[in-house]
Protein backbone atom coordinates (compact mmCIF):
# COMPACT_ATOMS: atom_id res chain seq x y z
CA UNK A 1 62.90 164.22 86.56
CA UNK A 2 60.01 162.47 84.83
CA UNK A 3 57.32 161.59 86.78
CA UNK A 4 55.26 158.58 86.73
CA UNK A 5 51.89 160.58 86.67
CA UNK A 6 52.52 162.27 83.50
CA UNK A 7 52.54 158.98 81.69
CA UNK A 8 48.77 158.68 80.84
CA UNK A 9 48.91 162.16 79.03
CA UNK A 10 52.58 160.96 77.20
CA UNK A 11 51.03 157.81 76.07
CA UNK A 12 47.84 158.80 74.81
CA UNK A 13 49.32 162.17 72.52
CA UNK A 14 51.86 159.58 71.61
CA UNK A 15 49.37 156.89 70.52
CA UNK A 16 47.68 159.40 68.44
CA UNK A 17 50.69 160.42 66.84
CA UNK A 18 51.81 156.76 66.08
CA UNK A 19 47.63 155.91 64.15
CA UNK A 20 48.70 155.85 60.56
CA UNK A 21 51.89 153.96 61.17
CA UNK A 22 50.09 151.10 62.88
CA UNK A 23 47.39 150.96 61.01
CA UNK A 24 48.03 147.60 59.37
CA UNK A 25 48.34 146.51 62.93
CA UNK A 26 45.50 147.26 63.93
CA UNK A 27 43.08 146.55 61.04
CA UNK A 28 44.87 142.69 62.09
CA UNK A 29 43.52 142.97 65.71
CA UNK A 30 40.47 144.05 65.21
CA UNK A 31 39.94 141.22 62.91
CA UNK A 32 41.72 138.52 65.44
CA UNK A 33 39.46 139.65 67.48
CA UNK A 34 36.23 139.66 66.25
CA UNK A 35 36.67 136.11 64.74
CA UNK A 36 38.22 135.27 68.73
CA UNK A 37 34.29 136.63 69.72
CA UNK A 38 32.54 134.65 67.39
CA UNK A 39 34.23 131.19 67.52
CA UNK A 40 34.55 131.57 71.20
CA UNK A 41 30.83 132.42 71.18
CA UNK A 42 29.87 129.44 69.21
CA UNK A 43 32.09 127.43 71.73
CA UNK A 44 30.01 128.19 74.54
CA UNK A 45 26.84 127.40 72.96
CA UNK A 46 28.24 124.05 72.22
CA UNK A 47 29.29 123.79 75.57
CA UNK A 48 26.25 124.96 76.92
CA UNK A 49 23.98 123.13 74.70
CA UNK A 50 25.43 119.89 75.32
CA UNK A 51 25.30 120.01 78.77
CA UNK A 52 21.93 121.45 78.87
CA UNK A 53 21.02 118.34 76.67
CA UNK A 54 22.60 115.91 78.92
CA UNK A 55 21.93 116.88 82.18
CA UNK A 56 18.18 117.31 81.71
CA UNK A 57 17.50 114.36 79.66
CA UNK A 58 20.11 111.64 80.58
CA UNK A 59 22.69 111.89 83.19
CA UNK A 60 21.67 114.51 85.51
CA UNK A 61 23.73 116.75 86.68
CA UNK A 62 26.24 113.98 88.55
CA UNK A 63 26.23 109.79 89.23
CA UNK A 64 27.08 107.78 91.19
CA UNK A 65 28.52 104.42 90.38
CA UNK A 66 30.42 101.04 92.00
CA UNK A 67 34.00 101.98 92.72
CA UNK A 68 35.27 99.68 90.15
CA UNK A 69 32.81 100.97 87.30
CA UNK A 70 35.49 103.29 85.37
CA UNK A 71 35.25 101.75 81.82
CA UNK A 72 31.99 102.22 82.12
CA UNK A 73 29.51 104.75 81.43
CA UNK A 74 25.45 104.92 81.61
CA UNK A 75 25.82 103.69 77.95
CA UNK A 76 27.55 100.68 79.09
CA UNK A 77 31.19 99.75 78.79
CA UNK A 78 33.92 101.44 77.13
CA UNK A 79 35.80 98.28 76.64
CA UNK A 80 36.36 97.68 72.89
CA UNK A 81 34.92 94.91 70.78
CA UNK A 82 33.56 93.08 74.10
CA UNK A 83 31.72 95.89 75.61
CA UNK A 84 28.20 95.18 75.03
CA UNK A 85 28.11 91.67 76.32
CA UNK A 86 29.72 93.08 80.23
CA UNK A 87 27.34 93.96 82.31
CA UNK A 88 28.13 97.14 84.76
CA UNK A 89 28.59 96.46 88.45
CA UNK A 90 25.22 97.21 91.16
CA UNK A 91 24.80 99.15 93.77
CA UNK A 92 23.46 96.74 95.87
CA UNK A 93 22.14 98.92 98.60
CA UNK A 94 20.79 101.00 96.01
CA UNK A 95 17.88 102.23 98.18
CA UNK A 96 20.41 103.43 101.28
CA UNK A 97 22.42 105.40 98.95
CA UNK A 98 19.63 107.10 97.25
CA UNK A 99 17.98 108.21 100.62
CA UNK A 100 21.78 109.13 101.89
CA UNK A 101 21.86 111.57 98.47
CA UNK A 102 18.87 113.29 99.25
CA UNK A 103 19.50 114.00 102.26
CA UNK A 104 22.38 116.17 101.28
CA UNK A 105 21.97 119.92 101.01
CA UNK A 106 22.61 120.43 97.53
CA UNK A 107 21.19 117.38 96.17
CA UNK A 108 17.30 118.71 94.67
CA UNK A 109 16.58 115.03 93.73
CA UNK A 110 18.03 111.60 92.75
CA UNK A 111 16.88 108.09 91.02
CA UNK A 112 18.19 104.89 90.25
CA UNK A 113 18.63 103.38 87.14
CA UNK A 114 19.86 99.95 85.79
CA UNK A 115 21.90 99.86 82.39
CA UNK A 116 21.73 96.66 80.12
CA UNK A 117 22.23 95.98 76.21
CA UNK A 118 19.79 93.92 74.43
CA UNK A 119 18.73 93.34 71.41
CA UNK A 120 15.00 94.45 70.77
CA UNK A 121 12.85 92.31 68.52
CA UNK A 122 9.01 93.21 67.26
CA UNK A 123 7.61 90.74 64.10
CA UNK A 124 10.59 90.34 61.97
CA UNK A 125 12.56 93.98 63.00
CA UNK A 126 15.25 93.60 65.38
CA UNK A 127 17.53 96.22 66.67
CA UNK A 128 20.09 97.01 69.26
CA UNK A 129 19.65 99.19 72.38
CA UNK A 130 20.98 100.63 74.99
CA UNK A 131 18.10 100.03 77.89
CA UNK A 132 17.78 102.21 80.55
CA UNK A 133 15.87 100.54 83.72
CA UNK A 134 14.34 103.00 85.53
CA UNK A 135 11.33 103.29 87.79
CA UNK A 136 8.83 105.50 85.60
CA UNK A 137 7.27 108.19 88.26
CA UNK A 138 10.36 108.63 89.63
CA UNK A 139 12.26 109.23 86.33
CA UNK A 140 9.66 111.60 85.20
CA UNK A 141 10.40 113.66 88.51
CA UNK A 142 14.00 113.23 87.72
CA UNK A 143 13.96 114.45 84.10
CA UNK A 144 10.29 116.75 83.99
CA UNK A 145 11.84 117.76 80.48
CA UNK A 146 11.58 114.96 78.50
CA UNK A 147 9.22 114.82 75.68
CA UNK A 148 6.98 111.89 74.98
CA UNK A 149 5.68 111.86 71.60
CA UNK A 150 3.09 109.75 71.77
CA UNK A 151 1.35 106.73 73.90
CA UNK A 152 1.72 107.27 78.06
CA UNK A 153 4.11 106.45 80.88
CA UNK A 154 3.43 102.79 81.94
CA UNK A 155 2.23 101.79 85.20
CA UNK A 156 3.75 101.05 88.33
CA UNK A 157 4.23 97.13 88.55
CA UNK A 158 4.12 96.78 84.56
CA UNK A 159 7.08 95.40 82.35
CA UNK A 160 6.91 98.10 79.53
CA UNK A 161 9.14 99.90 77.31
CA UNK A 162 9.71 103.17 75.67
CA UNK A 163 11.58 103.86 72.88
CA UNK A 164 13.54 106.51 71.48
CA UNK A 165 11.34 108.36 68.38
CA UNK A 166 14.38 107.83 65.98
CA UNK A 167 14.45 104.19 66.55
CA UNK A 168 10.77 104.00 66.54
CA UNK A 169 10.99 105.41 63.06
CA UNK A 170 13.53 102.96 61.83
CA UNK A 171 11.46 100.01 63.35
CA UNK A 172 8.41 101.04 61.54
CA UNK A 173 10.21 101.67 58.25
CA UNK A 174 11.72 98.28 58.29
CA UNK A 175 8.39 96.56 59.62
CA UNK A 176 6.31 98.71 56.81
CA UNK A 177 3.48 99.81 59.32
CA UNK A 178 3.52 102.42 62.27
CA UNK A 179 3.75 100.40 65.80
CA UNK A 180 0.93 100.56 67.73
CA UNK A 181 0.99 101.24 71.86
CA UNK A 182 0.37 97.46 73.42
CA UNK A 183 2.18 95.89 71.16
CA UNK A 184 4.62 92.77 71.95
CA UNK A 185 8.49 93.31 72.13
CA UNK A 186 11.22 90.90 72.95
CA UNK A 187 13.92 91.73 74.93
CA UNK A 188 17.48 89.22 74.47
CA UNK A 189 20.77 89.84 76.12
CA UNK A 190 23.34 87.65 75.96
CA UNK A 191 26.68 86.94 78.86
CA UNK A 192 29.54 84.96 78.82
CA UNK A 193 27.80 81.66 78.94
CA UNK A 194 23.97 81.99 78.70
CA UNK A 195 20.88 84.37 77.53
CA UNK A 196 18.24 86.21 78.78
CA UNK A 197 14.74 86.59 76.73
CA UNK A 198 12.06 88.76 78.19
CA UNK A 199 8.51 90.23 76.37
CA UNK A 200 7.57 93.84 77.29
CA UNK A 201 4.65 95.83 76.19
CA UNK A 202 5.43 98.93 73.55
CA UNK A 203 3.98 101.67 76.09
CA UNK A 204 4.76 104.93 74.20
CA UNK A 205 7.46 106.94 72.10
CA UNK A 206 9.77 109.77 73.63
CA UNK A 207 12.16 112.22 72.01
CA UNK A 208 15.28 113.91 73.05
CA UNK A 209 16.07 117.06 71.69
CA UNK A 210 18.81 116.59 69.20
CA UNK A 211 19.14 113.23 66.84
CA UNK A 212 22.62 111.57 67.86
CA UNK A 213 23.82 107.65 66.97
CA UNK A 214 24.38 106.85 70.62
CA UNK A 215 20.80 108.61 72.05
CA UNK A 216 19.14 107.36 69.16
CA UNK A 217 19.85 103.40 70.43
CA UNK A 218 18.65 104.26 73.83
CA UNK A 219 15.08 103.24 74.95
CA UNK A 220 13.55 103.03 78.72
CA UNK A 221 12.14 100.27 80.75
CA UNK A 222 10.90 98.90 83.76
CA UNK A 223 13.65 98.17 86.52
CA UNK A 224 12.95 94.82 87.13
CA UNK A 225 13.39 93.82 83.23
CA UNK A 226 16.55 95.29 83.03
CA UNK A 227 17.65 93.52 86.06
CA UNK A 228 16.64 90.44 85.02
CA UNK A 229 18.45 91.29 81.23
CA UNK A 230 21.98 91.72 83.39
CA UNK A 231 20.99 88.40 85.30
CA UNK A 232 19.77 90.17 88.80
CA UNK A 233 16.64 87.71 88.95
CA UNK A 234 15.99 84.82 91.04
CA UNK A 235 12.30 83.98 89.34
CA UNK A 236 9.15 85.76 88.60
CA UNK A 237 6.50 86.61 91.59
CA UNK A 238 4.73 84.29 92.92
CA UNK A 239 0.69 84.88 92.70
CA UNK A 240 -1.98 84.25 95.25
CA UNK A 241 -3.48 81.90 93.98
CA UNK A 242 -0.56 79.01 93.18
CA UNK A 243 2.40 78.01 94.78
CA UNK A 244 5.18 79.90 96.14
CA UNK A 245 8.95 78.84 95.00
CA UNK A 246 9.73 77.44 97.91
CA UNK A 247 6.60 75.13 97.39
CA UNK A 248 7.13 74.45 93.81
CA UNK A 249 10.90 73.30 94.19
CA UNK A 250 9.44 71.11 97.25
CA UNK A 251 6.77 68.83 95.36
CA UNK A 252 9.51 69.07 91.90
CA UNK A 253 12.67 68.48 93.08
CA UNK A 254 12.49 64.77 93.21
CA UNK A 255 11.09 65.30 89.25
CA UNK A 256 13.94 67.99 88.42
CA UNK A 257 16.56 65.67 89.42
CA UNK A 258 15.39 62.49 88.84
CA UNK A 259 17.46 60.08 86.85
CA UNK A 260 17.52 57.10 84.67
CA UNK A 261 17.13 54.42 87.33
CA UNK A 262 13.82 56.16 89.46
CA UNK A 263 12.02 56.77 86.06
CA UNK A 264 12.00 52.97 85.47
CA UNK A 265 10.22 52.16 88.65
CA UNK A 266 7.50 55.00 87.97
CA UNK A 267 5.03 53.94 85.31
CA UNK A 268 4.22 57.47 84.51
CA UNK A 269 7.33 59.32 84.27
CA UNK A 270 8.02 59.81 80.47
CA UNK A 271 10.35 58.15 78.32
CA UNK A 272 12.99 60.99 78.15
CA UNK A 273 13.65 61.58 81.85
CA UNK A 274 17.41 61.12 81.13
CA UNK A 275 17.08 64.69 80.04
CA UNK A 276 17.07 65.22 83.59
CA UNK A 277 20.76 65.18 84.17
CA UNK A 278 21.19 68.30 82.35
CA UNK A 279 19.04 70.63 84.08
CA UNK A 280 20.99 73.90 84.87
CA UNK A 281 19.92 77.55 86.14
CA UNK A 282 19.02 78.92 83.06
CA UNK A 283 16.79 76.29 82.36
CA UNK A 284 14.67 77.00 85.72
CA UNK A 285 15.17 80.70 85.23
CA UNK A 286 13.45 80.30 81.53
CA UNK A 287 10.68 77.81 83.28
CA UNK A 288 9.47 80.44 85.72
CA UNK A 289 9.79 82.80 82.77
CA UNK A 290 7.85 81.39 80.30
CA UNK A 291 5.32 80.88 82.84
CA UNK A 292 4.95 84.31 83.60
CA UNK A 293 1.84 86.24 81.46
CA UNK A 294 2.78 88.75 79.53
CA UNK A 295 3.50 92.38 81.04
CA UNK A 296 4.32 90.73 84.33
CA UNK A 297 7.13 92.22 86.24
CA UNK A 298 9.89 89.86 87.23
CA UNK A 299 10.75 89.42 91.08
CA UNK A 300 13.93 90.82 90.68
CA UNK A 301 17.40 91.71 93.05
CA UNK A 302 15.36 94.78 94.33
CA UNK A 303 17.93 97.69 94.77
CA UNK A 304 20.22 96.31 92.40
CA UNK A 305 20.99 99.67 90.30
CA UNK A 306 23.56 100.50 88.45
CA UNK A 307 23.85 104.02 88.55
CA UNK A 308 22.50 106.66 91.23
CA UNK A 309 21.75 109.88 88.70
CA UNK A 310 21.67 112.59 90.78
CA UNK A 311 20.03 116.62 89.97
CA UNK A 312 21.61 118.88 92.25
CA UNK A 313 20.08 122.51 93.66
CA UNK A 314 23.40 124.03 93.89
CA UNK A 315 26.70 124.32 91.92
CA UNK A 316 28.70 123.44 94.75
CA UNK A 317 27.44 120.25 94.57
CA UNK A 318 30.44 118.33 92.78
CA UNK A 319 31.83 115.38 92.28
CA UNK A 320 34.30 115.85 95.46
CA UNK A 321 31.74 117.18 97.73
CA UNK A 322 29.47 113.93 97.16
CA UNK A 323 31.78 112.02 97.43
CA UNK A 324 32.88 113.41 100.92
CA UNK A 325 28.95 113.88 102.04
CA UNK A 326 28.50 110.12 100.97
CA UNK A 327 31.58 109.03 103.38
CA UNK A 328 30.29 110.96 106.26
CA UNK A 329 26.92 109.11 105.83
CA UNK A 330 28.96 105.80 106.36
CA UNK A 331 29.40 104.73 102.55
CA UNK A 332 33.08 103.93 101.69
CA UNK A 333 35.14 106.45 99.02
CA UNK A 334 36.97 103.38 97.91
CA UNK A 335 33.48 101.42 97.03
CA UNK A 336 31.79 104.85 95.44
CA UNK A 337 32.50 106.43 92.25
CA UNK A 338 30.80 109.82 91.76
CA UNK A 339 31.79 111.50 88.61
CA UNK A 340 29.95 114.48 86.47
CA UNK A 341 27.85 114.03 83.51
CA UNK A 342 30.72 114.27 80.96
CA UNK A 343 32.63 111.37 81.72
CA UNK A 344 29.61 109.77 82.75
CA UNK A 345 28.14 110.33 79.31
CA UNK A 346 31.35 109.09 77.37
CA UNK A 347 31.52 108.81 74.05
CA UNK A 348 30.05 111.96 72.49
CA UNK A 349 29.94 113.73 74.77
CA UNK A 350 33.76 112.84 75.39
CA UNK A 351 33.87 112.99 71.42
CA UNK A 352 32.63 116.73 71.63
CA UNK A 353 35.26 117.91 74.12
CA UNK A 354 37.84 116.83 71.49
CA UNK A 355 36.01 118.55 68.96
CA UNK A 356 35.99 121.87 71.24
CA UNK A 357 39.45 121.44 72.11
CA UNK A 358 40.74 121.55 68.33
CA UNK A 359 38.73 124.34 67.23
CA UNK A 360 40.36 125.99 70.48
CA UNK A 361 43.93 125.05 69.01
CA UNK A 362 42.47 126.68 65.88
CA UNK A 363 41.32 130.10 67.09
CA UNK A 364 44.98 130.05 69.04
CA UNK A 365 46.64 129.59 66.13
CA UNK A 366 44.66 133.11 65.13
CA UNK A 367 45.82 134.90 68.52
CA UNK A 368 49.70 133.88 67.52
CA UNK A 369 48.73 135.08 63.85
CA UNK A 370 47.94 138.37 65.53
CA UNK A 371 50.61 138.51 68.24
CA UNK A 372 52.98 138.09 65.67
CA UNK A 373 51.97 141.14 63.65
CA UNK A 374 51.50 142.95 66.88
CA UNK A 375 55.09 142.23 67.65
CA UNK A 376 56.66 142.88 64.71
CA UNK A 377 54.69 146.12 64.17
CA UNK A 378 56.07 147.43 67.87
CA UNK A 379 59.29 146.90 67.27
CA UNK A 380 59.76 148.49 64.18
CA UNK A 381 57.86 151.36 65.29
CA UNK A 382 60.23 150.77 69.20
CA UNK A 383 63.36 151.23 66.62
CA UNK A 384 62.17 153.54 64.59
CA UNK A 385 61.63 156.36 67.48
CA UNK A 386 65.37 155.18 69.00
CA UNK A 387 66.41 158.76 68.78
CA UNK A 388 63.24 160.00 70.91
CA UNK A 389 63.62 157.21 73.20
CA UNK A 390 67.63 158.14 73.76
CA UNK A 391 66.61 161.96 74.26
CA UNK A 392 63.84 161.09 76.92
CA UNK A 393 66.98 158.94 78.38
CA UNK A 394 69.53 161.52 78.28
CA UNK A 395 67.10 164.20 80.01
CA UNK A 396 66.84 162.00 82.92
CA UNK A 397 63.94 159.07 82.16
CA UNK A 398 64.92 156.13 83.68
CA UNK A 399 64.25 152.71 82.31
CA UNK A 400 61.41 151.79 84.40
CA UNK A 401 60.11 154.97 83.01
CA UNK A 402 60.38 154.13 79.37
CA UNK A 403 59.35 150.45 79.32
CA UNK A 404 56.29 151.77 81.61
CA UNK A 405 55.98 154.09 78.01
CA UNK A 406 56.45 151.71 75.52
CA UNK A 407 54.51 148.99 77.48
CA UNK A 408 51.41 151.71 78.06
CA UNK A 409 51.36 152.84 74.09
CA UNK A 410 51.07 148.67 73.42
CA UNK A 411 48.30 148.08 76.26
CA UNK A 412 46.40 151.35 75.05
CA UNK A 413 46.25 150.30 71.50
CA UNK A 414 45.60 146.93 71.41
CA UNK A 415 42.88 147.61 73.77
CA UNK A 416 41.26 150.33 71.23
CA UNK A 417 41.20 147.61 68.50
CA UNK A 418 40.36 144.85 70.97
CA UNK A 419 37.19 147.20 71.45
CA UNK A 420 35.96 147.79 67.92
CA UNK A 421 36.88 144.25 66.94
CA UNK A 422 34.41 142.84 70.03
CA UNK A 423 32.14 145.11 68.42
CA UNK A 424 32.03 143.70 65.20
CA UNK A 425 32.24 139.94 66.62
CA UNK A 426 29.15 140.92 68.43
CA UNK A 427 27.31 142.45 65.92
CA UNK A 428 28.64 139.92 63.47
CA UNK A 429 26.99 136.97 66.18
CA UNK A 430 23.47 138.94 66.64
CA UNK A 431 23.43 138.36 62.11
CA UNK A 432 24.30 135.13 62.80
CA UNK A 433 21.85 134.62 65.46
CA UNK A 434 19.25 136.52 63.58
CA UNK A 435 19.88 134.19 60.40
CA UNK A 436 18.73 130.96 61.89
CA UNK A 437 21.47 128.66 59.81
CA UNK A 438 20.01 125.15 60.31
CA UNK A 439 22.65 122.18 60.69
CA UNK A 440 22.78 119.45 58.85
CA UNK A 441 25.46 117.52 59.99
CA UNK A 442 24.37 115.26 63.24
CA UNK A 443 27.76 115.29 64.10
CA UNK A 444 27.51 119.13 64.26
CA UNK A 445 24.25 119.31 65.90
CA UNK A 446 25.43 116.82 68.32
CA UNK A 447 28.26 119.39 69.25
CA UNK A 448 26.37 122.53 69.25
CA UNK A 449 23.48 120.99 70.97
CA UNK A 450 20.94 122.94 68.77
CA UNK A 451 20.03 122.16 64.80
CA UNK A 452 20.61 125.78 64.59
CA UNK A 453 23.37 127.60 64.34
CA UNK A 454 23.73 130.24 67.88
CA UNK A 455 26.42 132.40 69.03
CA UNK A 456 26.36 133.14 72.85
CA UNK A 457 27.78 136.48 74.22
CA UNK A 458 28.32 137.29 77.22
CA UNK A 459 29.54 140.23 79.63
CA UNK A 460 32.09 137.57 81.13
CA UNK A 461 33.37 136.07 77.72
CA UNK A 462 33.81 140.28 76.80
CA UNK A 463 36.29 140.62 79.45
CA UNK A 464 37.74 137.43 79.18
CA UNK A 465 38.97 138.78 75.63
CA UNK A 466 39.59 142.19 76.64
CA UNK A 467 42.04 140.68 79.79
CA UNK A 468 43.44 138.38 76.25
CA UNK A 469 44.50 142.20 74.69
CA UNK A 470 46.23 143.06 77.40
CA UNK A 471 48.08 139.62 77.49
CA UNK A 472 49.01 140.03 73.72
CA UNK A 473 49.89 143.42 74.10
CA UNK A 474 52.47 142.89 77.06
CA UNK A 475 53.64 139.90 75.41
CA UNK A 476 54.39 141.33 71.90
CA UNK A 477 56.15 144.42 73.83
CA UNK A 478 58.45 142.24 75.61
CA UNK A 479 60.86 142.27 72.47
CA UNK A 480 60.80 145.69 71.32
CA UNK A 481 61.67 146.75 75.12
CA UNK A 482 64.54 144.58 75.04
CA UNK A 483 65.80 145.84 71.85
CA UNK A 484 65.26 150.03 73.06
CA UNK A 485 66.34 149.18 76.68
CA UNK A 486 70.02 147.75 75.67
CA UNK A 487 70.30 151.21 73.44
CA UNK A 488 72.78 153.70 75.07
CA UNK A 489 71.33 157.46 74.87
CA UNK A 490 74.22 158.85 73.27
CA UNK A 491 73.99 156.11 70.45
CA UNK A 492 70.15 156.17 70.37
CA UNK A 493 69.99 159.98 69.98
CA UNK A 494 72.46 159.39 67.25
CA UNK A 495 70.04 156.83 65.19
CA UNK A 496 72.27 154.06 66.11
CA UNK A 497 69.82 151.50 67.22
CA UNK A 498 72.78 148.87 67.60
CA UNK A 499 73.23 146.95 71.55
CA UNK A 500 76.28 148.98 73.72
């Protein structure tokens, strides 16, 4: 009888024994999989890159948003054509629901932050952003990576604006001087049925660490701006030393509404009171604003954010958990939408993962190149060694015993060329690495998170191949053990490799 525990020794003499036929095979796997090492290596870096770029510069590591806010994204909506003029739902106990996140465990620190589109004006340059409202200090603790190239964070209390160093660039180009810190900018967003005009002061320049279309249109400002840009204002603050707005609209609204009939009996109301009649919201909203002096903060909806951005101390902290820790705090799941930084990103980085998963499809199309020949190659060699195979069944091996065979040769094998072909991918990444190929294509530096070119190999993505070997290996065996295992051992010891 044959015994299970001389298989190792049988499959290793017979493994030798069977190098020069499968040689072509395995000069194919050890190339599959050193280009599997490489591309797989330059996935991760992408992957890892672009979340590394993400998380500590934009999104954090998880937000939270209004439970109806799934078109949109920190960026604004996804909605096509229409998108820029929406404005994304509040959090209107914004405060609450930041204290409730950092309460939790896993949470290391969180910040609000308002998104708004507007178009950005300085002399005769005007350009469109993306505007995130934030409250400076506490960004600054929320993001401690984030470069600024040049001027300084603004003060609390002051309506000021940063912008992105690639759209600094552009503005100076187009103006034909370099912008100076201090200088005015004018802020317009437009809704459905009115507008929105606010002046900021340029307070400084920041950079992100790759050049992409969508990061390149964003630029920071004060909270209370951006919530007056997406219409969360009610006026400006009152000062000391005048009226509050409960005073003003007390000695004015006689004036504000007047009409036709009480000018004429007042001989110093002016000639065009009839205007009058047409006094709307905007109108009072623009009085109080162009009142304001320059670089004052708006009195704003205060809490009115639309996105929590959360950095969290622990990778158990996901989207799920939040969510769950946010409904035992008292804060409705339905009314809460806590999702990670991908699809809170959207568009490239959404735009990426499609780009990942095709050059995926395209390595797999490489693994079924080389399961194929690995296939092919066993079989032939499976029916070519019939007659040994019928003998080993005619002295008494059972079938269990010969597919365990056949099946061990395959595993051994394409594990041996898995092994040298690892080798080479790795060496083949550290040249790679060791070159320093610079990108040129945003698109490309966008996905790979780096204007350099990096492969990233680790012990893990090693024996996540290796485990792939044996998975080709059993599954390019699976044939070939059909074909020997319907065989009889009186025809297989005759050469007839034909099914009883």
């Amino acid at each position: 009888m044959f015994q299970f525990a001389a298989l190792p020794e049988l499959i290793f003499r017979n493994v030798r024994r069977q190098l020069p036929r499968l040689a072509a095979m395995g000069v194919a796997l050890v190339a599959a999989f050193a280009l599997l090492l490489i591309g797989n290596a330059l996935l991760l870096t992408s992957s890892l890159g672009f979340e590394r770029v993400y998380t500590d510069h934009i999104t954090a590591d998880l937000t939270v948003a209004a439970g109806t806010a799934q078109e949109f994204t920190l960026f604004g909506s996804q909605a096509f054509l229409v998108g820029e003029h929406e404005v994304p739902p509040t959090l209107t106990d914004g405060p609450e629901l930041l204290e409730a996140l950092r309460r939790q465990p896993g949470v290391a620190a969180a910040g609000g932050l308002v998104s708004a589109n507007a178009r950005l004006e300085i002399d005769d340059a005007e350009l469109d952003h993306v505007l995130f409202g934030v409250d400076f200090a506490e960004y600054r603790e929320l993001f401690p990576d984030l470069e600024l190239v040049s001027g300084e964070w603004p003060e609390p209390g002051r309506a000021a604006i940063i912008l992105q160093e690639e759209r600094y660039r552009e503005l100076g180009d187009e103006l034909g001087r370099e912008l100076e810190p201090g200088e005015p900018v004018l802020l317009t967003s437009a809704s459905a049925n009115s507008f929105t005009i606010r002046e900021v002061r340029l307070a400084g320049v920041f950079r992100y660490p790759v050049s992409d279309p969508q990061l390149d249109r964003v630029a920071l400002i004060d909270a209370p701006t951006a919530r007056a840009l997406n219409g969360h204002i009610y006026a400006r603050a009152p000062q000391e030393d005048e009226p509050g707005e409960d005073d003003l609209f007390e000695e004015e609204i006689d004036d504000m509404f007047a009409t036709r009939d009480d000018a004429a009996g007042d001989d110093t109301a002016p000639d065009d009171t009839a205007e009058a009649d047409e006094i709307t919201l905007e109108m009072v909203e623009e009085q109080f604003a162009a009142e304001a002096p320059a670089g004052e903060v708006q009195a704003g909806v205060e809490g009115a954010w639309s996105f929590a951005l959360v950095r969290s101390s622990d990778p158990s902290a996901t989207p799920r958990s939040v969510a769950s820790a946010l409904e035992a705090e008292g804060f409705a799941a339905s009314e809460y939408l806590v999702r990670g930084w991908r699809t809170s990103a959207g568009g490239s980085a959404l735009l990426v993962t499609v780009l990942q998963i095709v050059l995926n499809l395209g390595l797999a199309f490489v693994t079924l190149g080389a399961l194929a020949v690995t296939s092919n190659a066993l079989v032939l060699s499976v029916l070519e060694r019939s007659r040994e195979i019928g003998t080993l069944r005619a002295m008494g091996a059972h079938k269990p015993f010969v597919a365990a065979l056949i099946a061990g040769e395959a595993i051994v094998f394409v594990l041996a060329a898995a092994a040298v072909g690892l080798l080479l991918g790795g060496a083949g990444a550290a040249v790679l690495n060791r070159a320093g190929i610079e990108i040129a294509n945003p698109l490309l530096v966008t996905l790979f998170g780096s204007e350099r070119l990096y492969a990233t190999v680790t012990m893990r993505l090693v024996l996540y191949h290796l485990a792939g070997g044996v998975l080709v290996s059993l599954l390019a065996v699976l044939y070939p053990l059909k074909r020997v295992l319907g065989i009889g051992p009186v025809r297989a010891m005759a050469g007839d490799s034909q099914h009883d």
